[in-house]
PDB file of N, CA and C in Angstrom:
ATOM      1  N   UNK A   1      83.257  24.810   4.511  1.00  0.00           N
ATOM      2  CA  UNK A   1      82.487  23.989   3.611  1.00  0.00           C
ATOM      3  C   UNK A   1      83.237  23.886   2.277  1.00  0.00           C
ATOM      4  N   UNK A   2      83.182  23.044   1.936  1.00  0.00           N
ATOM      5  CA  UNK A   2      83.898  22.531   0.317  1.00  0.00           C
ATOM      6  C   UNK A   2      82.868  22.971  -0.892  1.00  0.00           C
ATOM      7  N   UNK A   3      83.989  23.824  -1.892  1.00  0.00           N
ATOM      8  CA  UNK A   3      83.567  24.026  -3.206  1.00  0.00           C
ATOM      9  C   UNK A   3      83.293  23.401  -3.584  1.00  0.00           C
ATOM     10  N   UNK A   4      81.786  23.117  -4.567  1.00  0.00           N
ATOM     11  CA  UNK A   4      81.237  21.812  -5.005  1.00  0.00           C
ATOM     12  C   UNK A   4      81.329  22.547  -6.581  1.00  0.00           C
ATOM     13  N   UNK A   5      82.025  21.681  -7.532  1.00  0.00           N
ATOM     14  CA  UNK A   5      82.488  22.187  -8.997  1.00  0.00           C
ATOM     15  C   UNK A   5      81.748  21.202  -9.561  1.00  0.00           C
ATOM     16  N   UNK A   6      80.957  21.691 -10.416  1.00  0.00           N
ATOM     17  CA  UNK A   6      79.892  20.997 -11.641  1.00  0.00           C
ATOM     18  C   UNK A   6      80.739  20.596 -12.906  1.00  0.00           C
ATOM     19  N   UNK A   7      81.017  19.510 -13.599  1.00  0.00           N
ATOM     20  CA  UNK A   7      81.330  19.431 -14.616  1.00  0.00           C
ATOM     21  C   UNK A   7      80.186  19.678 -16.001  1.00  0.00           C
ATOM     22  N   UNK A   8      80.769  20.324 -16.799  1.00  0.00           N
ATOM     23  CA  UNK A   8      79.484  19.996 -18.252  1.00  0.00           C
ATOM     24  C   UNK A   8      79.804  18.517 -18.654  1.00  0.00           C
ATOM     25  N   UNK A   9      78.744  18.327 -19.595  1.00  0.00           N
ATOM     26  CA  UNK A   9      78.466  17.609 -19.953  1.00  0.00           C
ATOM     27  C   UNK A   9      79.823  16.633 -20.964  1.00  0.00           C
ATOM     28  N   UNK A  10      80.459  17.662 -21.505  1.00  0.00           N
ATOM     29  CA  UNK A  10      81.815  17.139 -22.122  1.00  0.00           C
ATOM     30  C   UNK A  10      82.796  16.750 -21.759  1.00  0.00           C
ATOM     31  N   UNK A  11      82.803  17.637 -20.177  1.00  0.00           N
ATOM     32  CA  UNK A  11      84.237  17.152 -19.131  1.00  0.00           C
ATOM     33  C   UNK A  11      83.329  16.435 -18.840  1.00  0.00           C
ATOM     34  N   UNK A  12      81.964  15.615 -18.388  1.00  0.00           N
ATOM     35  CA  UNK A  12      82.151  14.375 -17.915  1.00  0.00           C
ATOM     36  C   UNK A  12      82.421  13.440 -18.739  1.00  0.00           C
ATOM     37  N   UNK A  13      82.148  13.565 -19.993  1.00  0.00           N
ATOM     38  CA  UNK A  13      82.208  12.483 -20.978  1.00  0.00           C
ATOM     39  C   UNK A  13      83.751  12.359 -21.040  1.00  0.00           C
ATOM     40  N   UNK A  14      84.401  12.904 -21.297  1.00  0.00           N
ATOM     41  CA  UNK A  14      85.765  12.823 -21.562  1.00  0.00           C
ATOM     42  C   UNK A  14      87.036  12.568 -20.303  1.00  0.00           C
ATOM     43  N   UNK A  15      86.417  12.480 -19.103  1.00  0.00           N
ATOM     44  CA  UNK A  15      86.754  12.026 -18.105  1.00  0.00           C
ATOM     45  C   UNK A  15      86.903  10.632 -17.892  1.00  0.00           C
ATOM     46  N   UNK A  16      85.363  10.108 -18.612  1.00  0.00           N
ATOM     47  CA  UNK A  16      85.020   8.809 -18.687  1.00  0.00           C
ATOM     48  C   UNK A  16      85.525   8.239 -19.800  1.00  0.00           C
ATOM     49  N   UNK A  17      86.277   8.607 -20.660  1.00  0.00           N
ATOM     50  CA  UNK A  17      87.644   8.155 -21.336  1.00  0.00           C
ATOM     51  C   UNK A  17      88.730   8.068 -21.009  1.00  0.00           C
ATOM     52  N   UNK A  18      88.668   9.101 -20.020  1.00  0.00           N
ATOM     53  CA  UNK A  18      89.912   8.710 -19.347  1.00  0.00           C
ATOM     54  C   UNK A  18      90.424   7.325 -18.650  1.00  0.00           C
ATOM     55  N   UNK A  19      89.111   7.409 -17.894  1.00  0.00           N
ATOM     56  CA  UNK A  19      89.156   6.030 -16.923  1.00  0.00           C
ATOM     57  C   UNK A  19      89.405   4.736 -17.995  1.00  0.00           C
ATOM     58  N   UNK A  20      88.739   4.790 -19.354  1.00  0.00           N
ATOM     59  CA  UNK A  20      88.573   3.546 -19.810  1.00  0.00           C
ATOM     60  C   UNK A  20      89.551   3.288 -20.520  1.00  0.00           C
ATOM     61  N   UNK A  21      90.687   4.365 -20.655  1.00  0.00           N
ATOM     62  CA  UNK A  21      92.034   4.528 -21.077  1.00  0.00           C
ATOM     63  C   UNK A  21      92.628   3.153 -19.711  1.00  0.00           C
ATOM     64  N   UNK A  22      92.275   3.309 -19.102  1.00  0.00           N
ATOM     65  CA  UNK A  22      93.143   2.762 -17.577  1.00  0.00           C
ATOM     66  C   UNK A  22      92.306   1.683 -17.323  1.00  0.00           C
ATOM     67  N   UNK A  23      91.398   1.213 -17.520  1.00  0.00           N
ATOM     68  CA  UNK A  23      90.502   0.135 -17.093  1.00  0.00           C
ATOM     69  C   UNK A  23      89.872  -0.091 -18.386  1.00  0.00           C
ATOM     70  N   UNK A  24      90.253  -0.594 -19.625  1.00  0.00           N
ATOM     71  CA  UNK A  24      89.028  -1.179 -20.882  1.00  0.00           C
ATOM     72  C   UNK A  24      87.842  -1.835 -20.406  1.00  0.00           C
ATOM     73  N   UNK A  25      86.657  -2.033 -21.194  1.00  0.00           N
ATOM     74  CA  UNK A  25      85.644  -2.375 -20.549  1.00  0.00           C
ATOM     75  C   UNK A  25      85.773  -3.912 -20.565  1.00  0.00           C
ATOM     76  N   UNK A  26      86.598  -4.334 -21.596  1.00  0.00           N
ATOM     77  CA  UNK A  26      87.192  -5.985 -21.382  1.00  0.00           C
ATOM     78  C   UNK A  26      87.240  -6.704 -20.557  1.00  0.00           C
ATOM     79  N   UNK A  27      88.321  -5.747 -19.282  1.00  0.00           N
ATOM     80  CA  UNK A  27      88.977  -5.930 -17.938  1.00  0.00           C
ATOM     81  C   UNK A  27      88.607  -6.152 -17.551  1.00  0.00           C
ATOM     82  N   UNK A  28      87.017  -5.663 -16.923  1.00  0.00           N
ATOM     83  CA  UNK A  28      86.157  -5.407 -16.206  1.00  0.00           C
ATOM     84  C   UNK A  28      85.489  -7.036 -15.425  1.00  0.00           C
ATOM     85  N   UNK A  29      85.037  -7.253 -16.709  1.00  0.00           N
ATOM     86  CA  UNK A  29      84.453  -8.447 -16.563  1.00  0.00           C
ATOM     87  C   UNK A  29      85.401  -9.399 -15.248  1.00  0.00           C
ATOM     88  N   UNK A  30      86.788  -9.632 -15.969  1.00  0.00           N
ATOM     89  CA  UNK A  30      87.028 -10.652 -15.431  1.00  0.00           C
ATOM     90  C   UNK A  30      87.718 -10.713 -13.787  1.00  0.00           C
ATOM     91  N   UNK A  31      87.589 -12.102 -13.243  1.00  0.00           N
ATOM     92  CA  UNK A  31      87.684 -11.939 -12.323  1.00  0.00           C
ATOM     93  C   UNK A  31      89.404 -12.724 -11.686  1.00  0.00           C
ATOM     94  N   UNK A  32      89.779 -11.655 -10.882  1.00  0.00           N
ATOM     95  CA  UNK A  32      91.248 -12.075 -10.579  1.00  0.00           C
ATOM     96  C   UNK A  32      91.036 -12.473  -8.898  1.00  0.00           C
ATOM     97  N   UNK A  33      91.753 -13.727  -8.870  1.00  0.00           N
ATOM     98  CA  UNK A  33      91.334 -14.671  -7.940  1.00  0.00           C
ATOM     99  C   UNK A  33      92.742 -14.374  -6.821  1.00  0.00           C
ATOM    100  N   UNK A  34      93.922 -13.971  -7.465  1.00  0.00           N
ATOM    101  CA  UNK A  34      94.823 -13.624  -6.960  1.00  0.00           C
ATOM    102  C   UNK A  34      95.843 -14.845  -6.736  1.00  0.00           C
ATOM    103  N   UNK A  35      97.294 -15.007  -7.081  1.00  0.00           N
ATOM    104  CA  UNK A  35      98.360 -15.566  -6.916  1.00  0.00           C
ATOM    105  C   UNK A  35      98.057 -16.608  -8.011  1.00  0.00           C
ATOM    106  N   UNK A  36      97.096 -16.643  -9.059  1.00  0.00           N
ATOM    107  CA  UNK A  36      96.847 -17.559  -9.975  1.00  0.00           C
ATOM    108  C   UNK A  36      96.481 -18.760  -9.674  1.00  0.00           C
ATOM    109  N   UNK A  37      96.174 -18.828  -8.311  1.00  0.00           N
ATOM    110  CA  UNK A  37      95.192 -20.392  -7.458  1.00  0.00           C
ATOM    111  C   UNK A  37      94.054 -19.999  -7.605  1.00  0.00           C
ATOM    112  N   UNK A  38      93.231 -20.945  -8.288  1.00  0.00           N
ATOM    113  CA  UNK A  38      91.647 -20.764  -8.013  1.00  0.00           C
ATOM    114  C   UNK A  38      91.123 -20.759  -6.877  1.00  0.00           C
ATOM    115  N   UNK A  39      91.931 -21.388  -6.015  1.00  0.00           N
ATOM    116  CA  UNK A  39      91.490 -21.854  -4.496  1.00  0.00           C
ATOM    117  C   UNK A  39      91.936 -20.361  -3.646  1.00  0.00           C
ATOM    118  N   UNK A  40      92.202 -19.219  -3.836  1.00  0.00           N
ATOM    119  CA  UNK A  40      92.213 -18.050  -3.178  1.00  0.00           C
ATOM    120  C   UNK A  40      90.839 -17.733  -2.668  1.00  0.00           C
ATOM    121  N   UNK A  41      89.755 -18.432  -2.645  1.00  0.00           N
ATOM    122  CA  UNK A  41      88.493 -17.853  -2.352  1.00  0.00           C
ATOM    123  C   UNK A  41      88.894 -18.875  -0.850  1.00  0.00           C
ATOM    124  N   UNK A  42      88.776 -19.423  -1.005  1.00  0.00           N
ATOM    125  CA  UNK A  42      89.219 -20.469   0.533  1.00  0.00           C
ATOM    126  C   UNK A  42      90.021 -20.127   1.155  1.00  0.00           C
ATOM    127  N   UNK A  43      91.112 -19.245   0.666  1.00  0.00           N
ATOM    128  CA  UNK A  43      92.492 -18.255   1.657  1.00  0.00           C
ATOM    129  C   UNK A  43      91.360 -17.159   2.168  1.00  0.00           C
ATOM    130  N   UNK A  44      91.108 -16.365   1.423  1.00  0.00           N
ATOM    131  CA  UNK A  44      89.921 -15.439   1.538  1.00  0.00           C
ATOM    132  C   UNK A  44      89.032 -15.767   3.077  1.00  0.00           C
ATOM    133  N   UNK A  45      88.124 -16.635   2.542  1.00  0.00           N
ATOM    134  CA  UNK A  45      87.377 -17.264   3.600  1.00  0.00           C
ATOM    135  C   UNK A  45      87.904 -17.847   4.985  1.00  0.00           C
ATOM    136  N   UNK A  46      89.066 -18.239   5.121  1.00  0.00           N
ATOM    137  CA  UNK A  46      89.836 -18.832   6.024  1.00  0.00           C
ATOM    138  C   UNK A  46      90.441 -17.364   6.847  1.00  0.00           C
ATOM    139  N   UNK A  47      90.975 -16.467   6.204  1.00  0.00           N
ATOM    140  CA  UNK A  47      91.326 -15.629   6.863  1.00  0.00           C
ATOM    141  C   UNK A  47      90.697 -14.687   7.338  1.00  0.00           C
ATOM    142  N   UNK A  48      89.225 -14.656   7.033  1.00  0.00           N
ATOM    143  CA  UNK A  48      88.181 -14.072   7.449  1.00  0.00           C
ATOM    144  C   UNK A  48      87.462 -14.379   8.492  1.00  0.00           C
ATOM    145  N   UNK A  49      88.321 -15.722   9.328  1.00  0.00           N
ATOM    146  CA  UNK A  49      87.765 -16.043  10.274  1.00  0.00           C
ATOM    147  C   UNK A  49      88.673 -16.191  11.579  1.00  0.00           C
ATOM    148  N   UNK A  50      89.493 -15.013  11.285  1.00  0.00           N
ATOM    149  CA  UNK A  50      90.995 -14.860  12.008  1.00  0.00           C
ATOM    150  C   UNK A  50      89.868 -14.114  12.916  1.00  0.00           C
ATOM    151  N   UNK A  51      90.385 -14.128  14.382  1.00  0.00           N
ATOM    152  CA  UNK A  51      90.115 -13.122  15.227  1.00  0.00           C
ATOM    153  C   UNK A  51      88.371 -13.544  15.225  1.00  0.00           C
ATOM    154  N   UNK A  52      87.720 -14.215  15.296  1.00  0.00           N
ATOM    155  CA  UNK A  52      86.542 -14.659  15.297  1.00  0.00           C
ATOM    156  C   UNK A  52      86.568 -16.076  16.711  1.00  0.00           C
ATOM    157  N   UNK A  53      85.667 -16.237  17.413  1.00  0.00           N
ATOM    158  CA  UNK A  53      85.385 -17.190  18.186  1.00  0.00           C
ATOM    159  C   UNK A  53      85.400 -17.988  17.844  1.00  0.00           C
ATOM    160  N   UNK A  54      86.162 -19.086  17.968  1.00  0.00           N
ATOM    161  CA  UNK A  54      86.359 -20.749  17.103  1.00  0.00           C
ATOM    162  C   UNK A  54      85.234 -21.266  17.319  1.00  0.00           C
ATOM    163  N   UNK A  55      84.307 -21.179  18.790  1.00  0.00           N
ATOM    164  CA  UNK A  55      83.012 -22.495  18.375  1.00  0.00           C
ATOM    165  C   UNK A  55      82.292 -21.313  17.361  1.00  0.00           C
ATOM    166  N   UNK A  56      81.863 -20.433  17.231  1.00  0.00           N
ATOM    167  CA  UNK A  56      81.115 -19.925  16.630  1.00  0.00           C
ATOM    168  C   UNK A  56      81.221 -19.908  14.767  1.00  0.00           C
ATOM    169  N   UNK A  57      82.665 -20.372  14.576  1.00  0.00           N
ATOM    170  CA  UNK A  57      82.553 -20.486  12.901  1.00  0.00           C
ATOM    171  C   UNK A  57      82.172 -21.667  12.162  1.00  0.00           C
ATOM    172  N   UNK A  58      81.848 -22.758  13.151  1.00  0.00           N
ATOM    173  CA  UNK A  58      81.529 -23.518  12.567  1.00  0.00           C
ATOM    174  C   UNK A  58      79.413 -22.822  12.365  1.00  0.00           C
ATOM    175  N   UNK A  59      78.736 -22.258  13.159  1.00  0.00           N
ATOM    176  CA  UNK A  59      77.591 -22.261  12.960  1.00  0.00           C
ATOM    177  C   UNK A  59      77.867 -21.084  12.028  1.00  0.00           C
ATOM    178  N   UNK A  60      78.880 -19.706  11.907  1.00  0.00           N
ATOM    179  CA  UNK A  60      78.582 -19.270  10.322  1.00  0.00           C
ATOM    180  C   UNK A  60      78.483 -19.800   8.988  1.00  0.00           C
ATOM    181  N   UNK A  61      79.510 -21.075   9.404  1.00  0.00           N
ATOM    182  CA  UNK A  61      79.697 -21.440   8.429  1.00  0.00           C
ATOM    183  C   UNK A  61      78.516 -22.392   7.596  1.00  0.00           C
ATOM    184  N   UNK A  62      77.546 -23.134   8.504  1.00  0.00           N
ATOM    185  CA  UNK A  62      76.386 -23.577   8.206  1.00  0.00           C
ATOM    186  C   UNK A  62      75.496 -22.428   7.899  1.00  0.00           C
ATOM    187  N   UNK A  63      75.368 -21.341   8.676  1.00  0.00           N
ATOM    188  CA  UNK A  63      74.377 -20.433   7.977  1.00  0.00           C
ATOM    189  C   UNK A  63      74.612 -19.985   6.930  1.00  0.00           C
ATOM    190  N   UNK A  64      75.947 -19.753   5.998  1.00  0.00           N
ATOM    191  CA  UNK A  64      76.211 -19.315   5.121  1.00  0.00           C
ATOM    192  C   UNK A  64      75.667 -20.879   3.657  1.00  0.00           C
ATOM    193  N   UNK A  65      75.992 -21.943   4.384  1.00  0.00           N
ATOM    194  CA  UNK A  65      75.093 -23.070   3.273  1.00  0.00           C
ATOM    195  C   UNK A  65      73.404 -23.174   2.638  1.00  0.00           C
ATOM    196  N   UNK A  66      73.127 -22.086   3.658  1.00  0.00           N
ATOM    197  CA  UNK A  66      71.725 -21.878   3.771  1.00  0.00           C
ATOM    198  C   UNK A  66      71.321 -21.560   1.587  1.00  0.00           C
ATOM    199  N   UNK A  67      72.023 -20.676   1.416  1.00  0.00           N
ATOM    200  CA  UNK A  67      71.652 -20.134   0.196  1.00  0.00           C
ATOM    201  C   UNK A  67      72.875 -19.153  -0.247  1.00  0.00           C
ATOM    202  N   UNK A  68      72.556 -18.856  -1.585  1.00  0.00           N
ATOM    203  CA  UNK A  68      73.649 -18.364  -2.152  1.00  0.00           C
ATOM    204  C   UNK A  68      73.598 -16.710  -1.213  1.00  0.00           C
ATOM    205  N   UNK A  69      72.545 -16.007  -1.440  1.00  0.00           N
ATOM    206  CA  UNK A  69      72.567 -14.987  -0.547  1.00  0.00           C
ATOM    207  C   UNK A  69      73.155 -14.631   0.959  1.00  0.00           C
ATOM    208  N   UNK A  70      72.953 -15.874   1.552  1.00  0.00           N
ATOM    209  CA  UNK A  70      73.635 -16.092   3.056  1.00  0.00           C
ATOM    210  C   UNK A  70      75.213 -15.923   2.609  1.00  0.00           C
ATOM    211  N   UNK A  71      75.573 -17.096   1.486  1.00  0.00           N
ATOM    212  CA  UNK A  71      76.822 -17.112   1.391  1.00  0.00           C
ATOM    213  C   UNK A  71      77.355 -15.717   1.176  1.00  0.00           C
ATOM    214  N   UNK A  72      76.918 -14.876   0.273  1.00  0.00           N
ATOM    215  CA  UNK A  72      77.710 -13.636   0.276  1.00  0.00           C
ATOM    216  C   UNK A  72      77.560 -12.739   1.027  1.00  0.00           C
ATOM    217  N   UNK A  73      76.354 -12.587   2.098  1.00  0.00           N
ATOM    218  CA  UNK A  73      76.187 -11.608   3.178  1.00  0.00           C
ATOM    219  C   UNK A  73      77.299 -12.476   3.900  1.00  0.00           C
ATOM    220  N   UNK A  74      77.601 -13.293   3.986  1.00  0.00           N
ATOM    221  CA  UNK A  74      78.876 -13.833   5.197  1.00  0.00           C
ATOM    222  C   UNK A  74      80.486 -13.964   4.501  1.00  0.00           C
ATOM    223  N   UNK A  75      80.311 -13.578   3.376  1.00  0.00           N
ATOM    224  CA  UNK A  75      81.591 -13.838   2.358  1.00  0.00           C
ATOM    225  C   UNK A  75      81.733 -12.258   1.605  1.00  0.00           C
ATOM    226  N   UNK A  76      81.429 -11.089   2.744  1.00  0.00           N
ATOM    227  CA  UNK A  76      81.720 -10.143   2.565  1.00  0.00           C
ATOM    228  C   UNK A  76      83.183  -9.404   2.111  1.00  0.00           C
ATOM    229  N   UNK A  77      84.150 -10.418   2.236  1.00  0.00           N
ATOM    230  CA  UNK A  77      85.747 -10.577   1.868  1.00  0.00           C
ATOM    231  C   UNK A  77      85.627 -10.486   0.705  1.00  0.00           C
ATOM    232  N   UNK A  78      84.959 -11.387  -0.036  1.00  0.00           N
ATOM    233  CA  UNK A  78      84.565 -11.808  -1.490  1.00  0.00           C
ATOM    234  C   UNK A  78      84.504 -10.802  -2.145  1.00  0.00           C
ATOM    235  N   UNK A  79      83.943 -10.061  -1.804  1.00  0.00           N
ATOM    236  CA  UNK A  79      83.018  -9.130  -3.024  1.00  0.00           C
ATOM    237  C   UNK A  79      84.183  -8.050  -2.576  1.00  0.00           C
ATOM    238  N   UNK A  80      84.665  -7.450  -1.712  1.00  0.00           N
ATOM    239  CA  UNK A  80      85.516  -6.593  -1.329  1.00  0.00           C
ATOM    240  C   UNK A  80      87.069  -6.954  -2.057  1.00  0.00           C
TER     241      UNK A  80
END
């Protein structure tokens, strides 16, 4: 079984400087689409349908028009 080590209250705080040493909270926000094409969400999506049954992406792809929620339960690439 693994040693489970408690930090106080100061090593966590100062941990969490650490990180923001390496990630500002600036960064955070924004979103990198990758290769500087806006259109990487459509590489994304396209290659997410590699290895998938061809008649069948056309009906994900309508269930995902359903609503914004559909879209990201099926555009699980996305958020990953």
């Amino acid at each position: 079984m693994a040693k489970v080590t408690l930090r106080t209250r100061d090593q966590r705080q100062e941990a969490g400087k650490a990180l923001r040493d390496k990630c500002p909270r600036l960064a955070r926000g924004k979103v990198v689409l990758g290769h500087g094409d806006k259109r990487a969400i459509v590489t994304l999506l396209k290659a997410s349908n590699e290895g998938r049954v061809e008649e069948l992406i056309p009906v994900r792809h309508a269930r995902m028009l359903q609503s914004p929620f559909a879209f990201f339960r099926g555009a699980a690439a996305l958020q990953a």
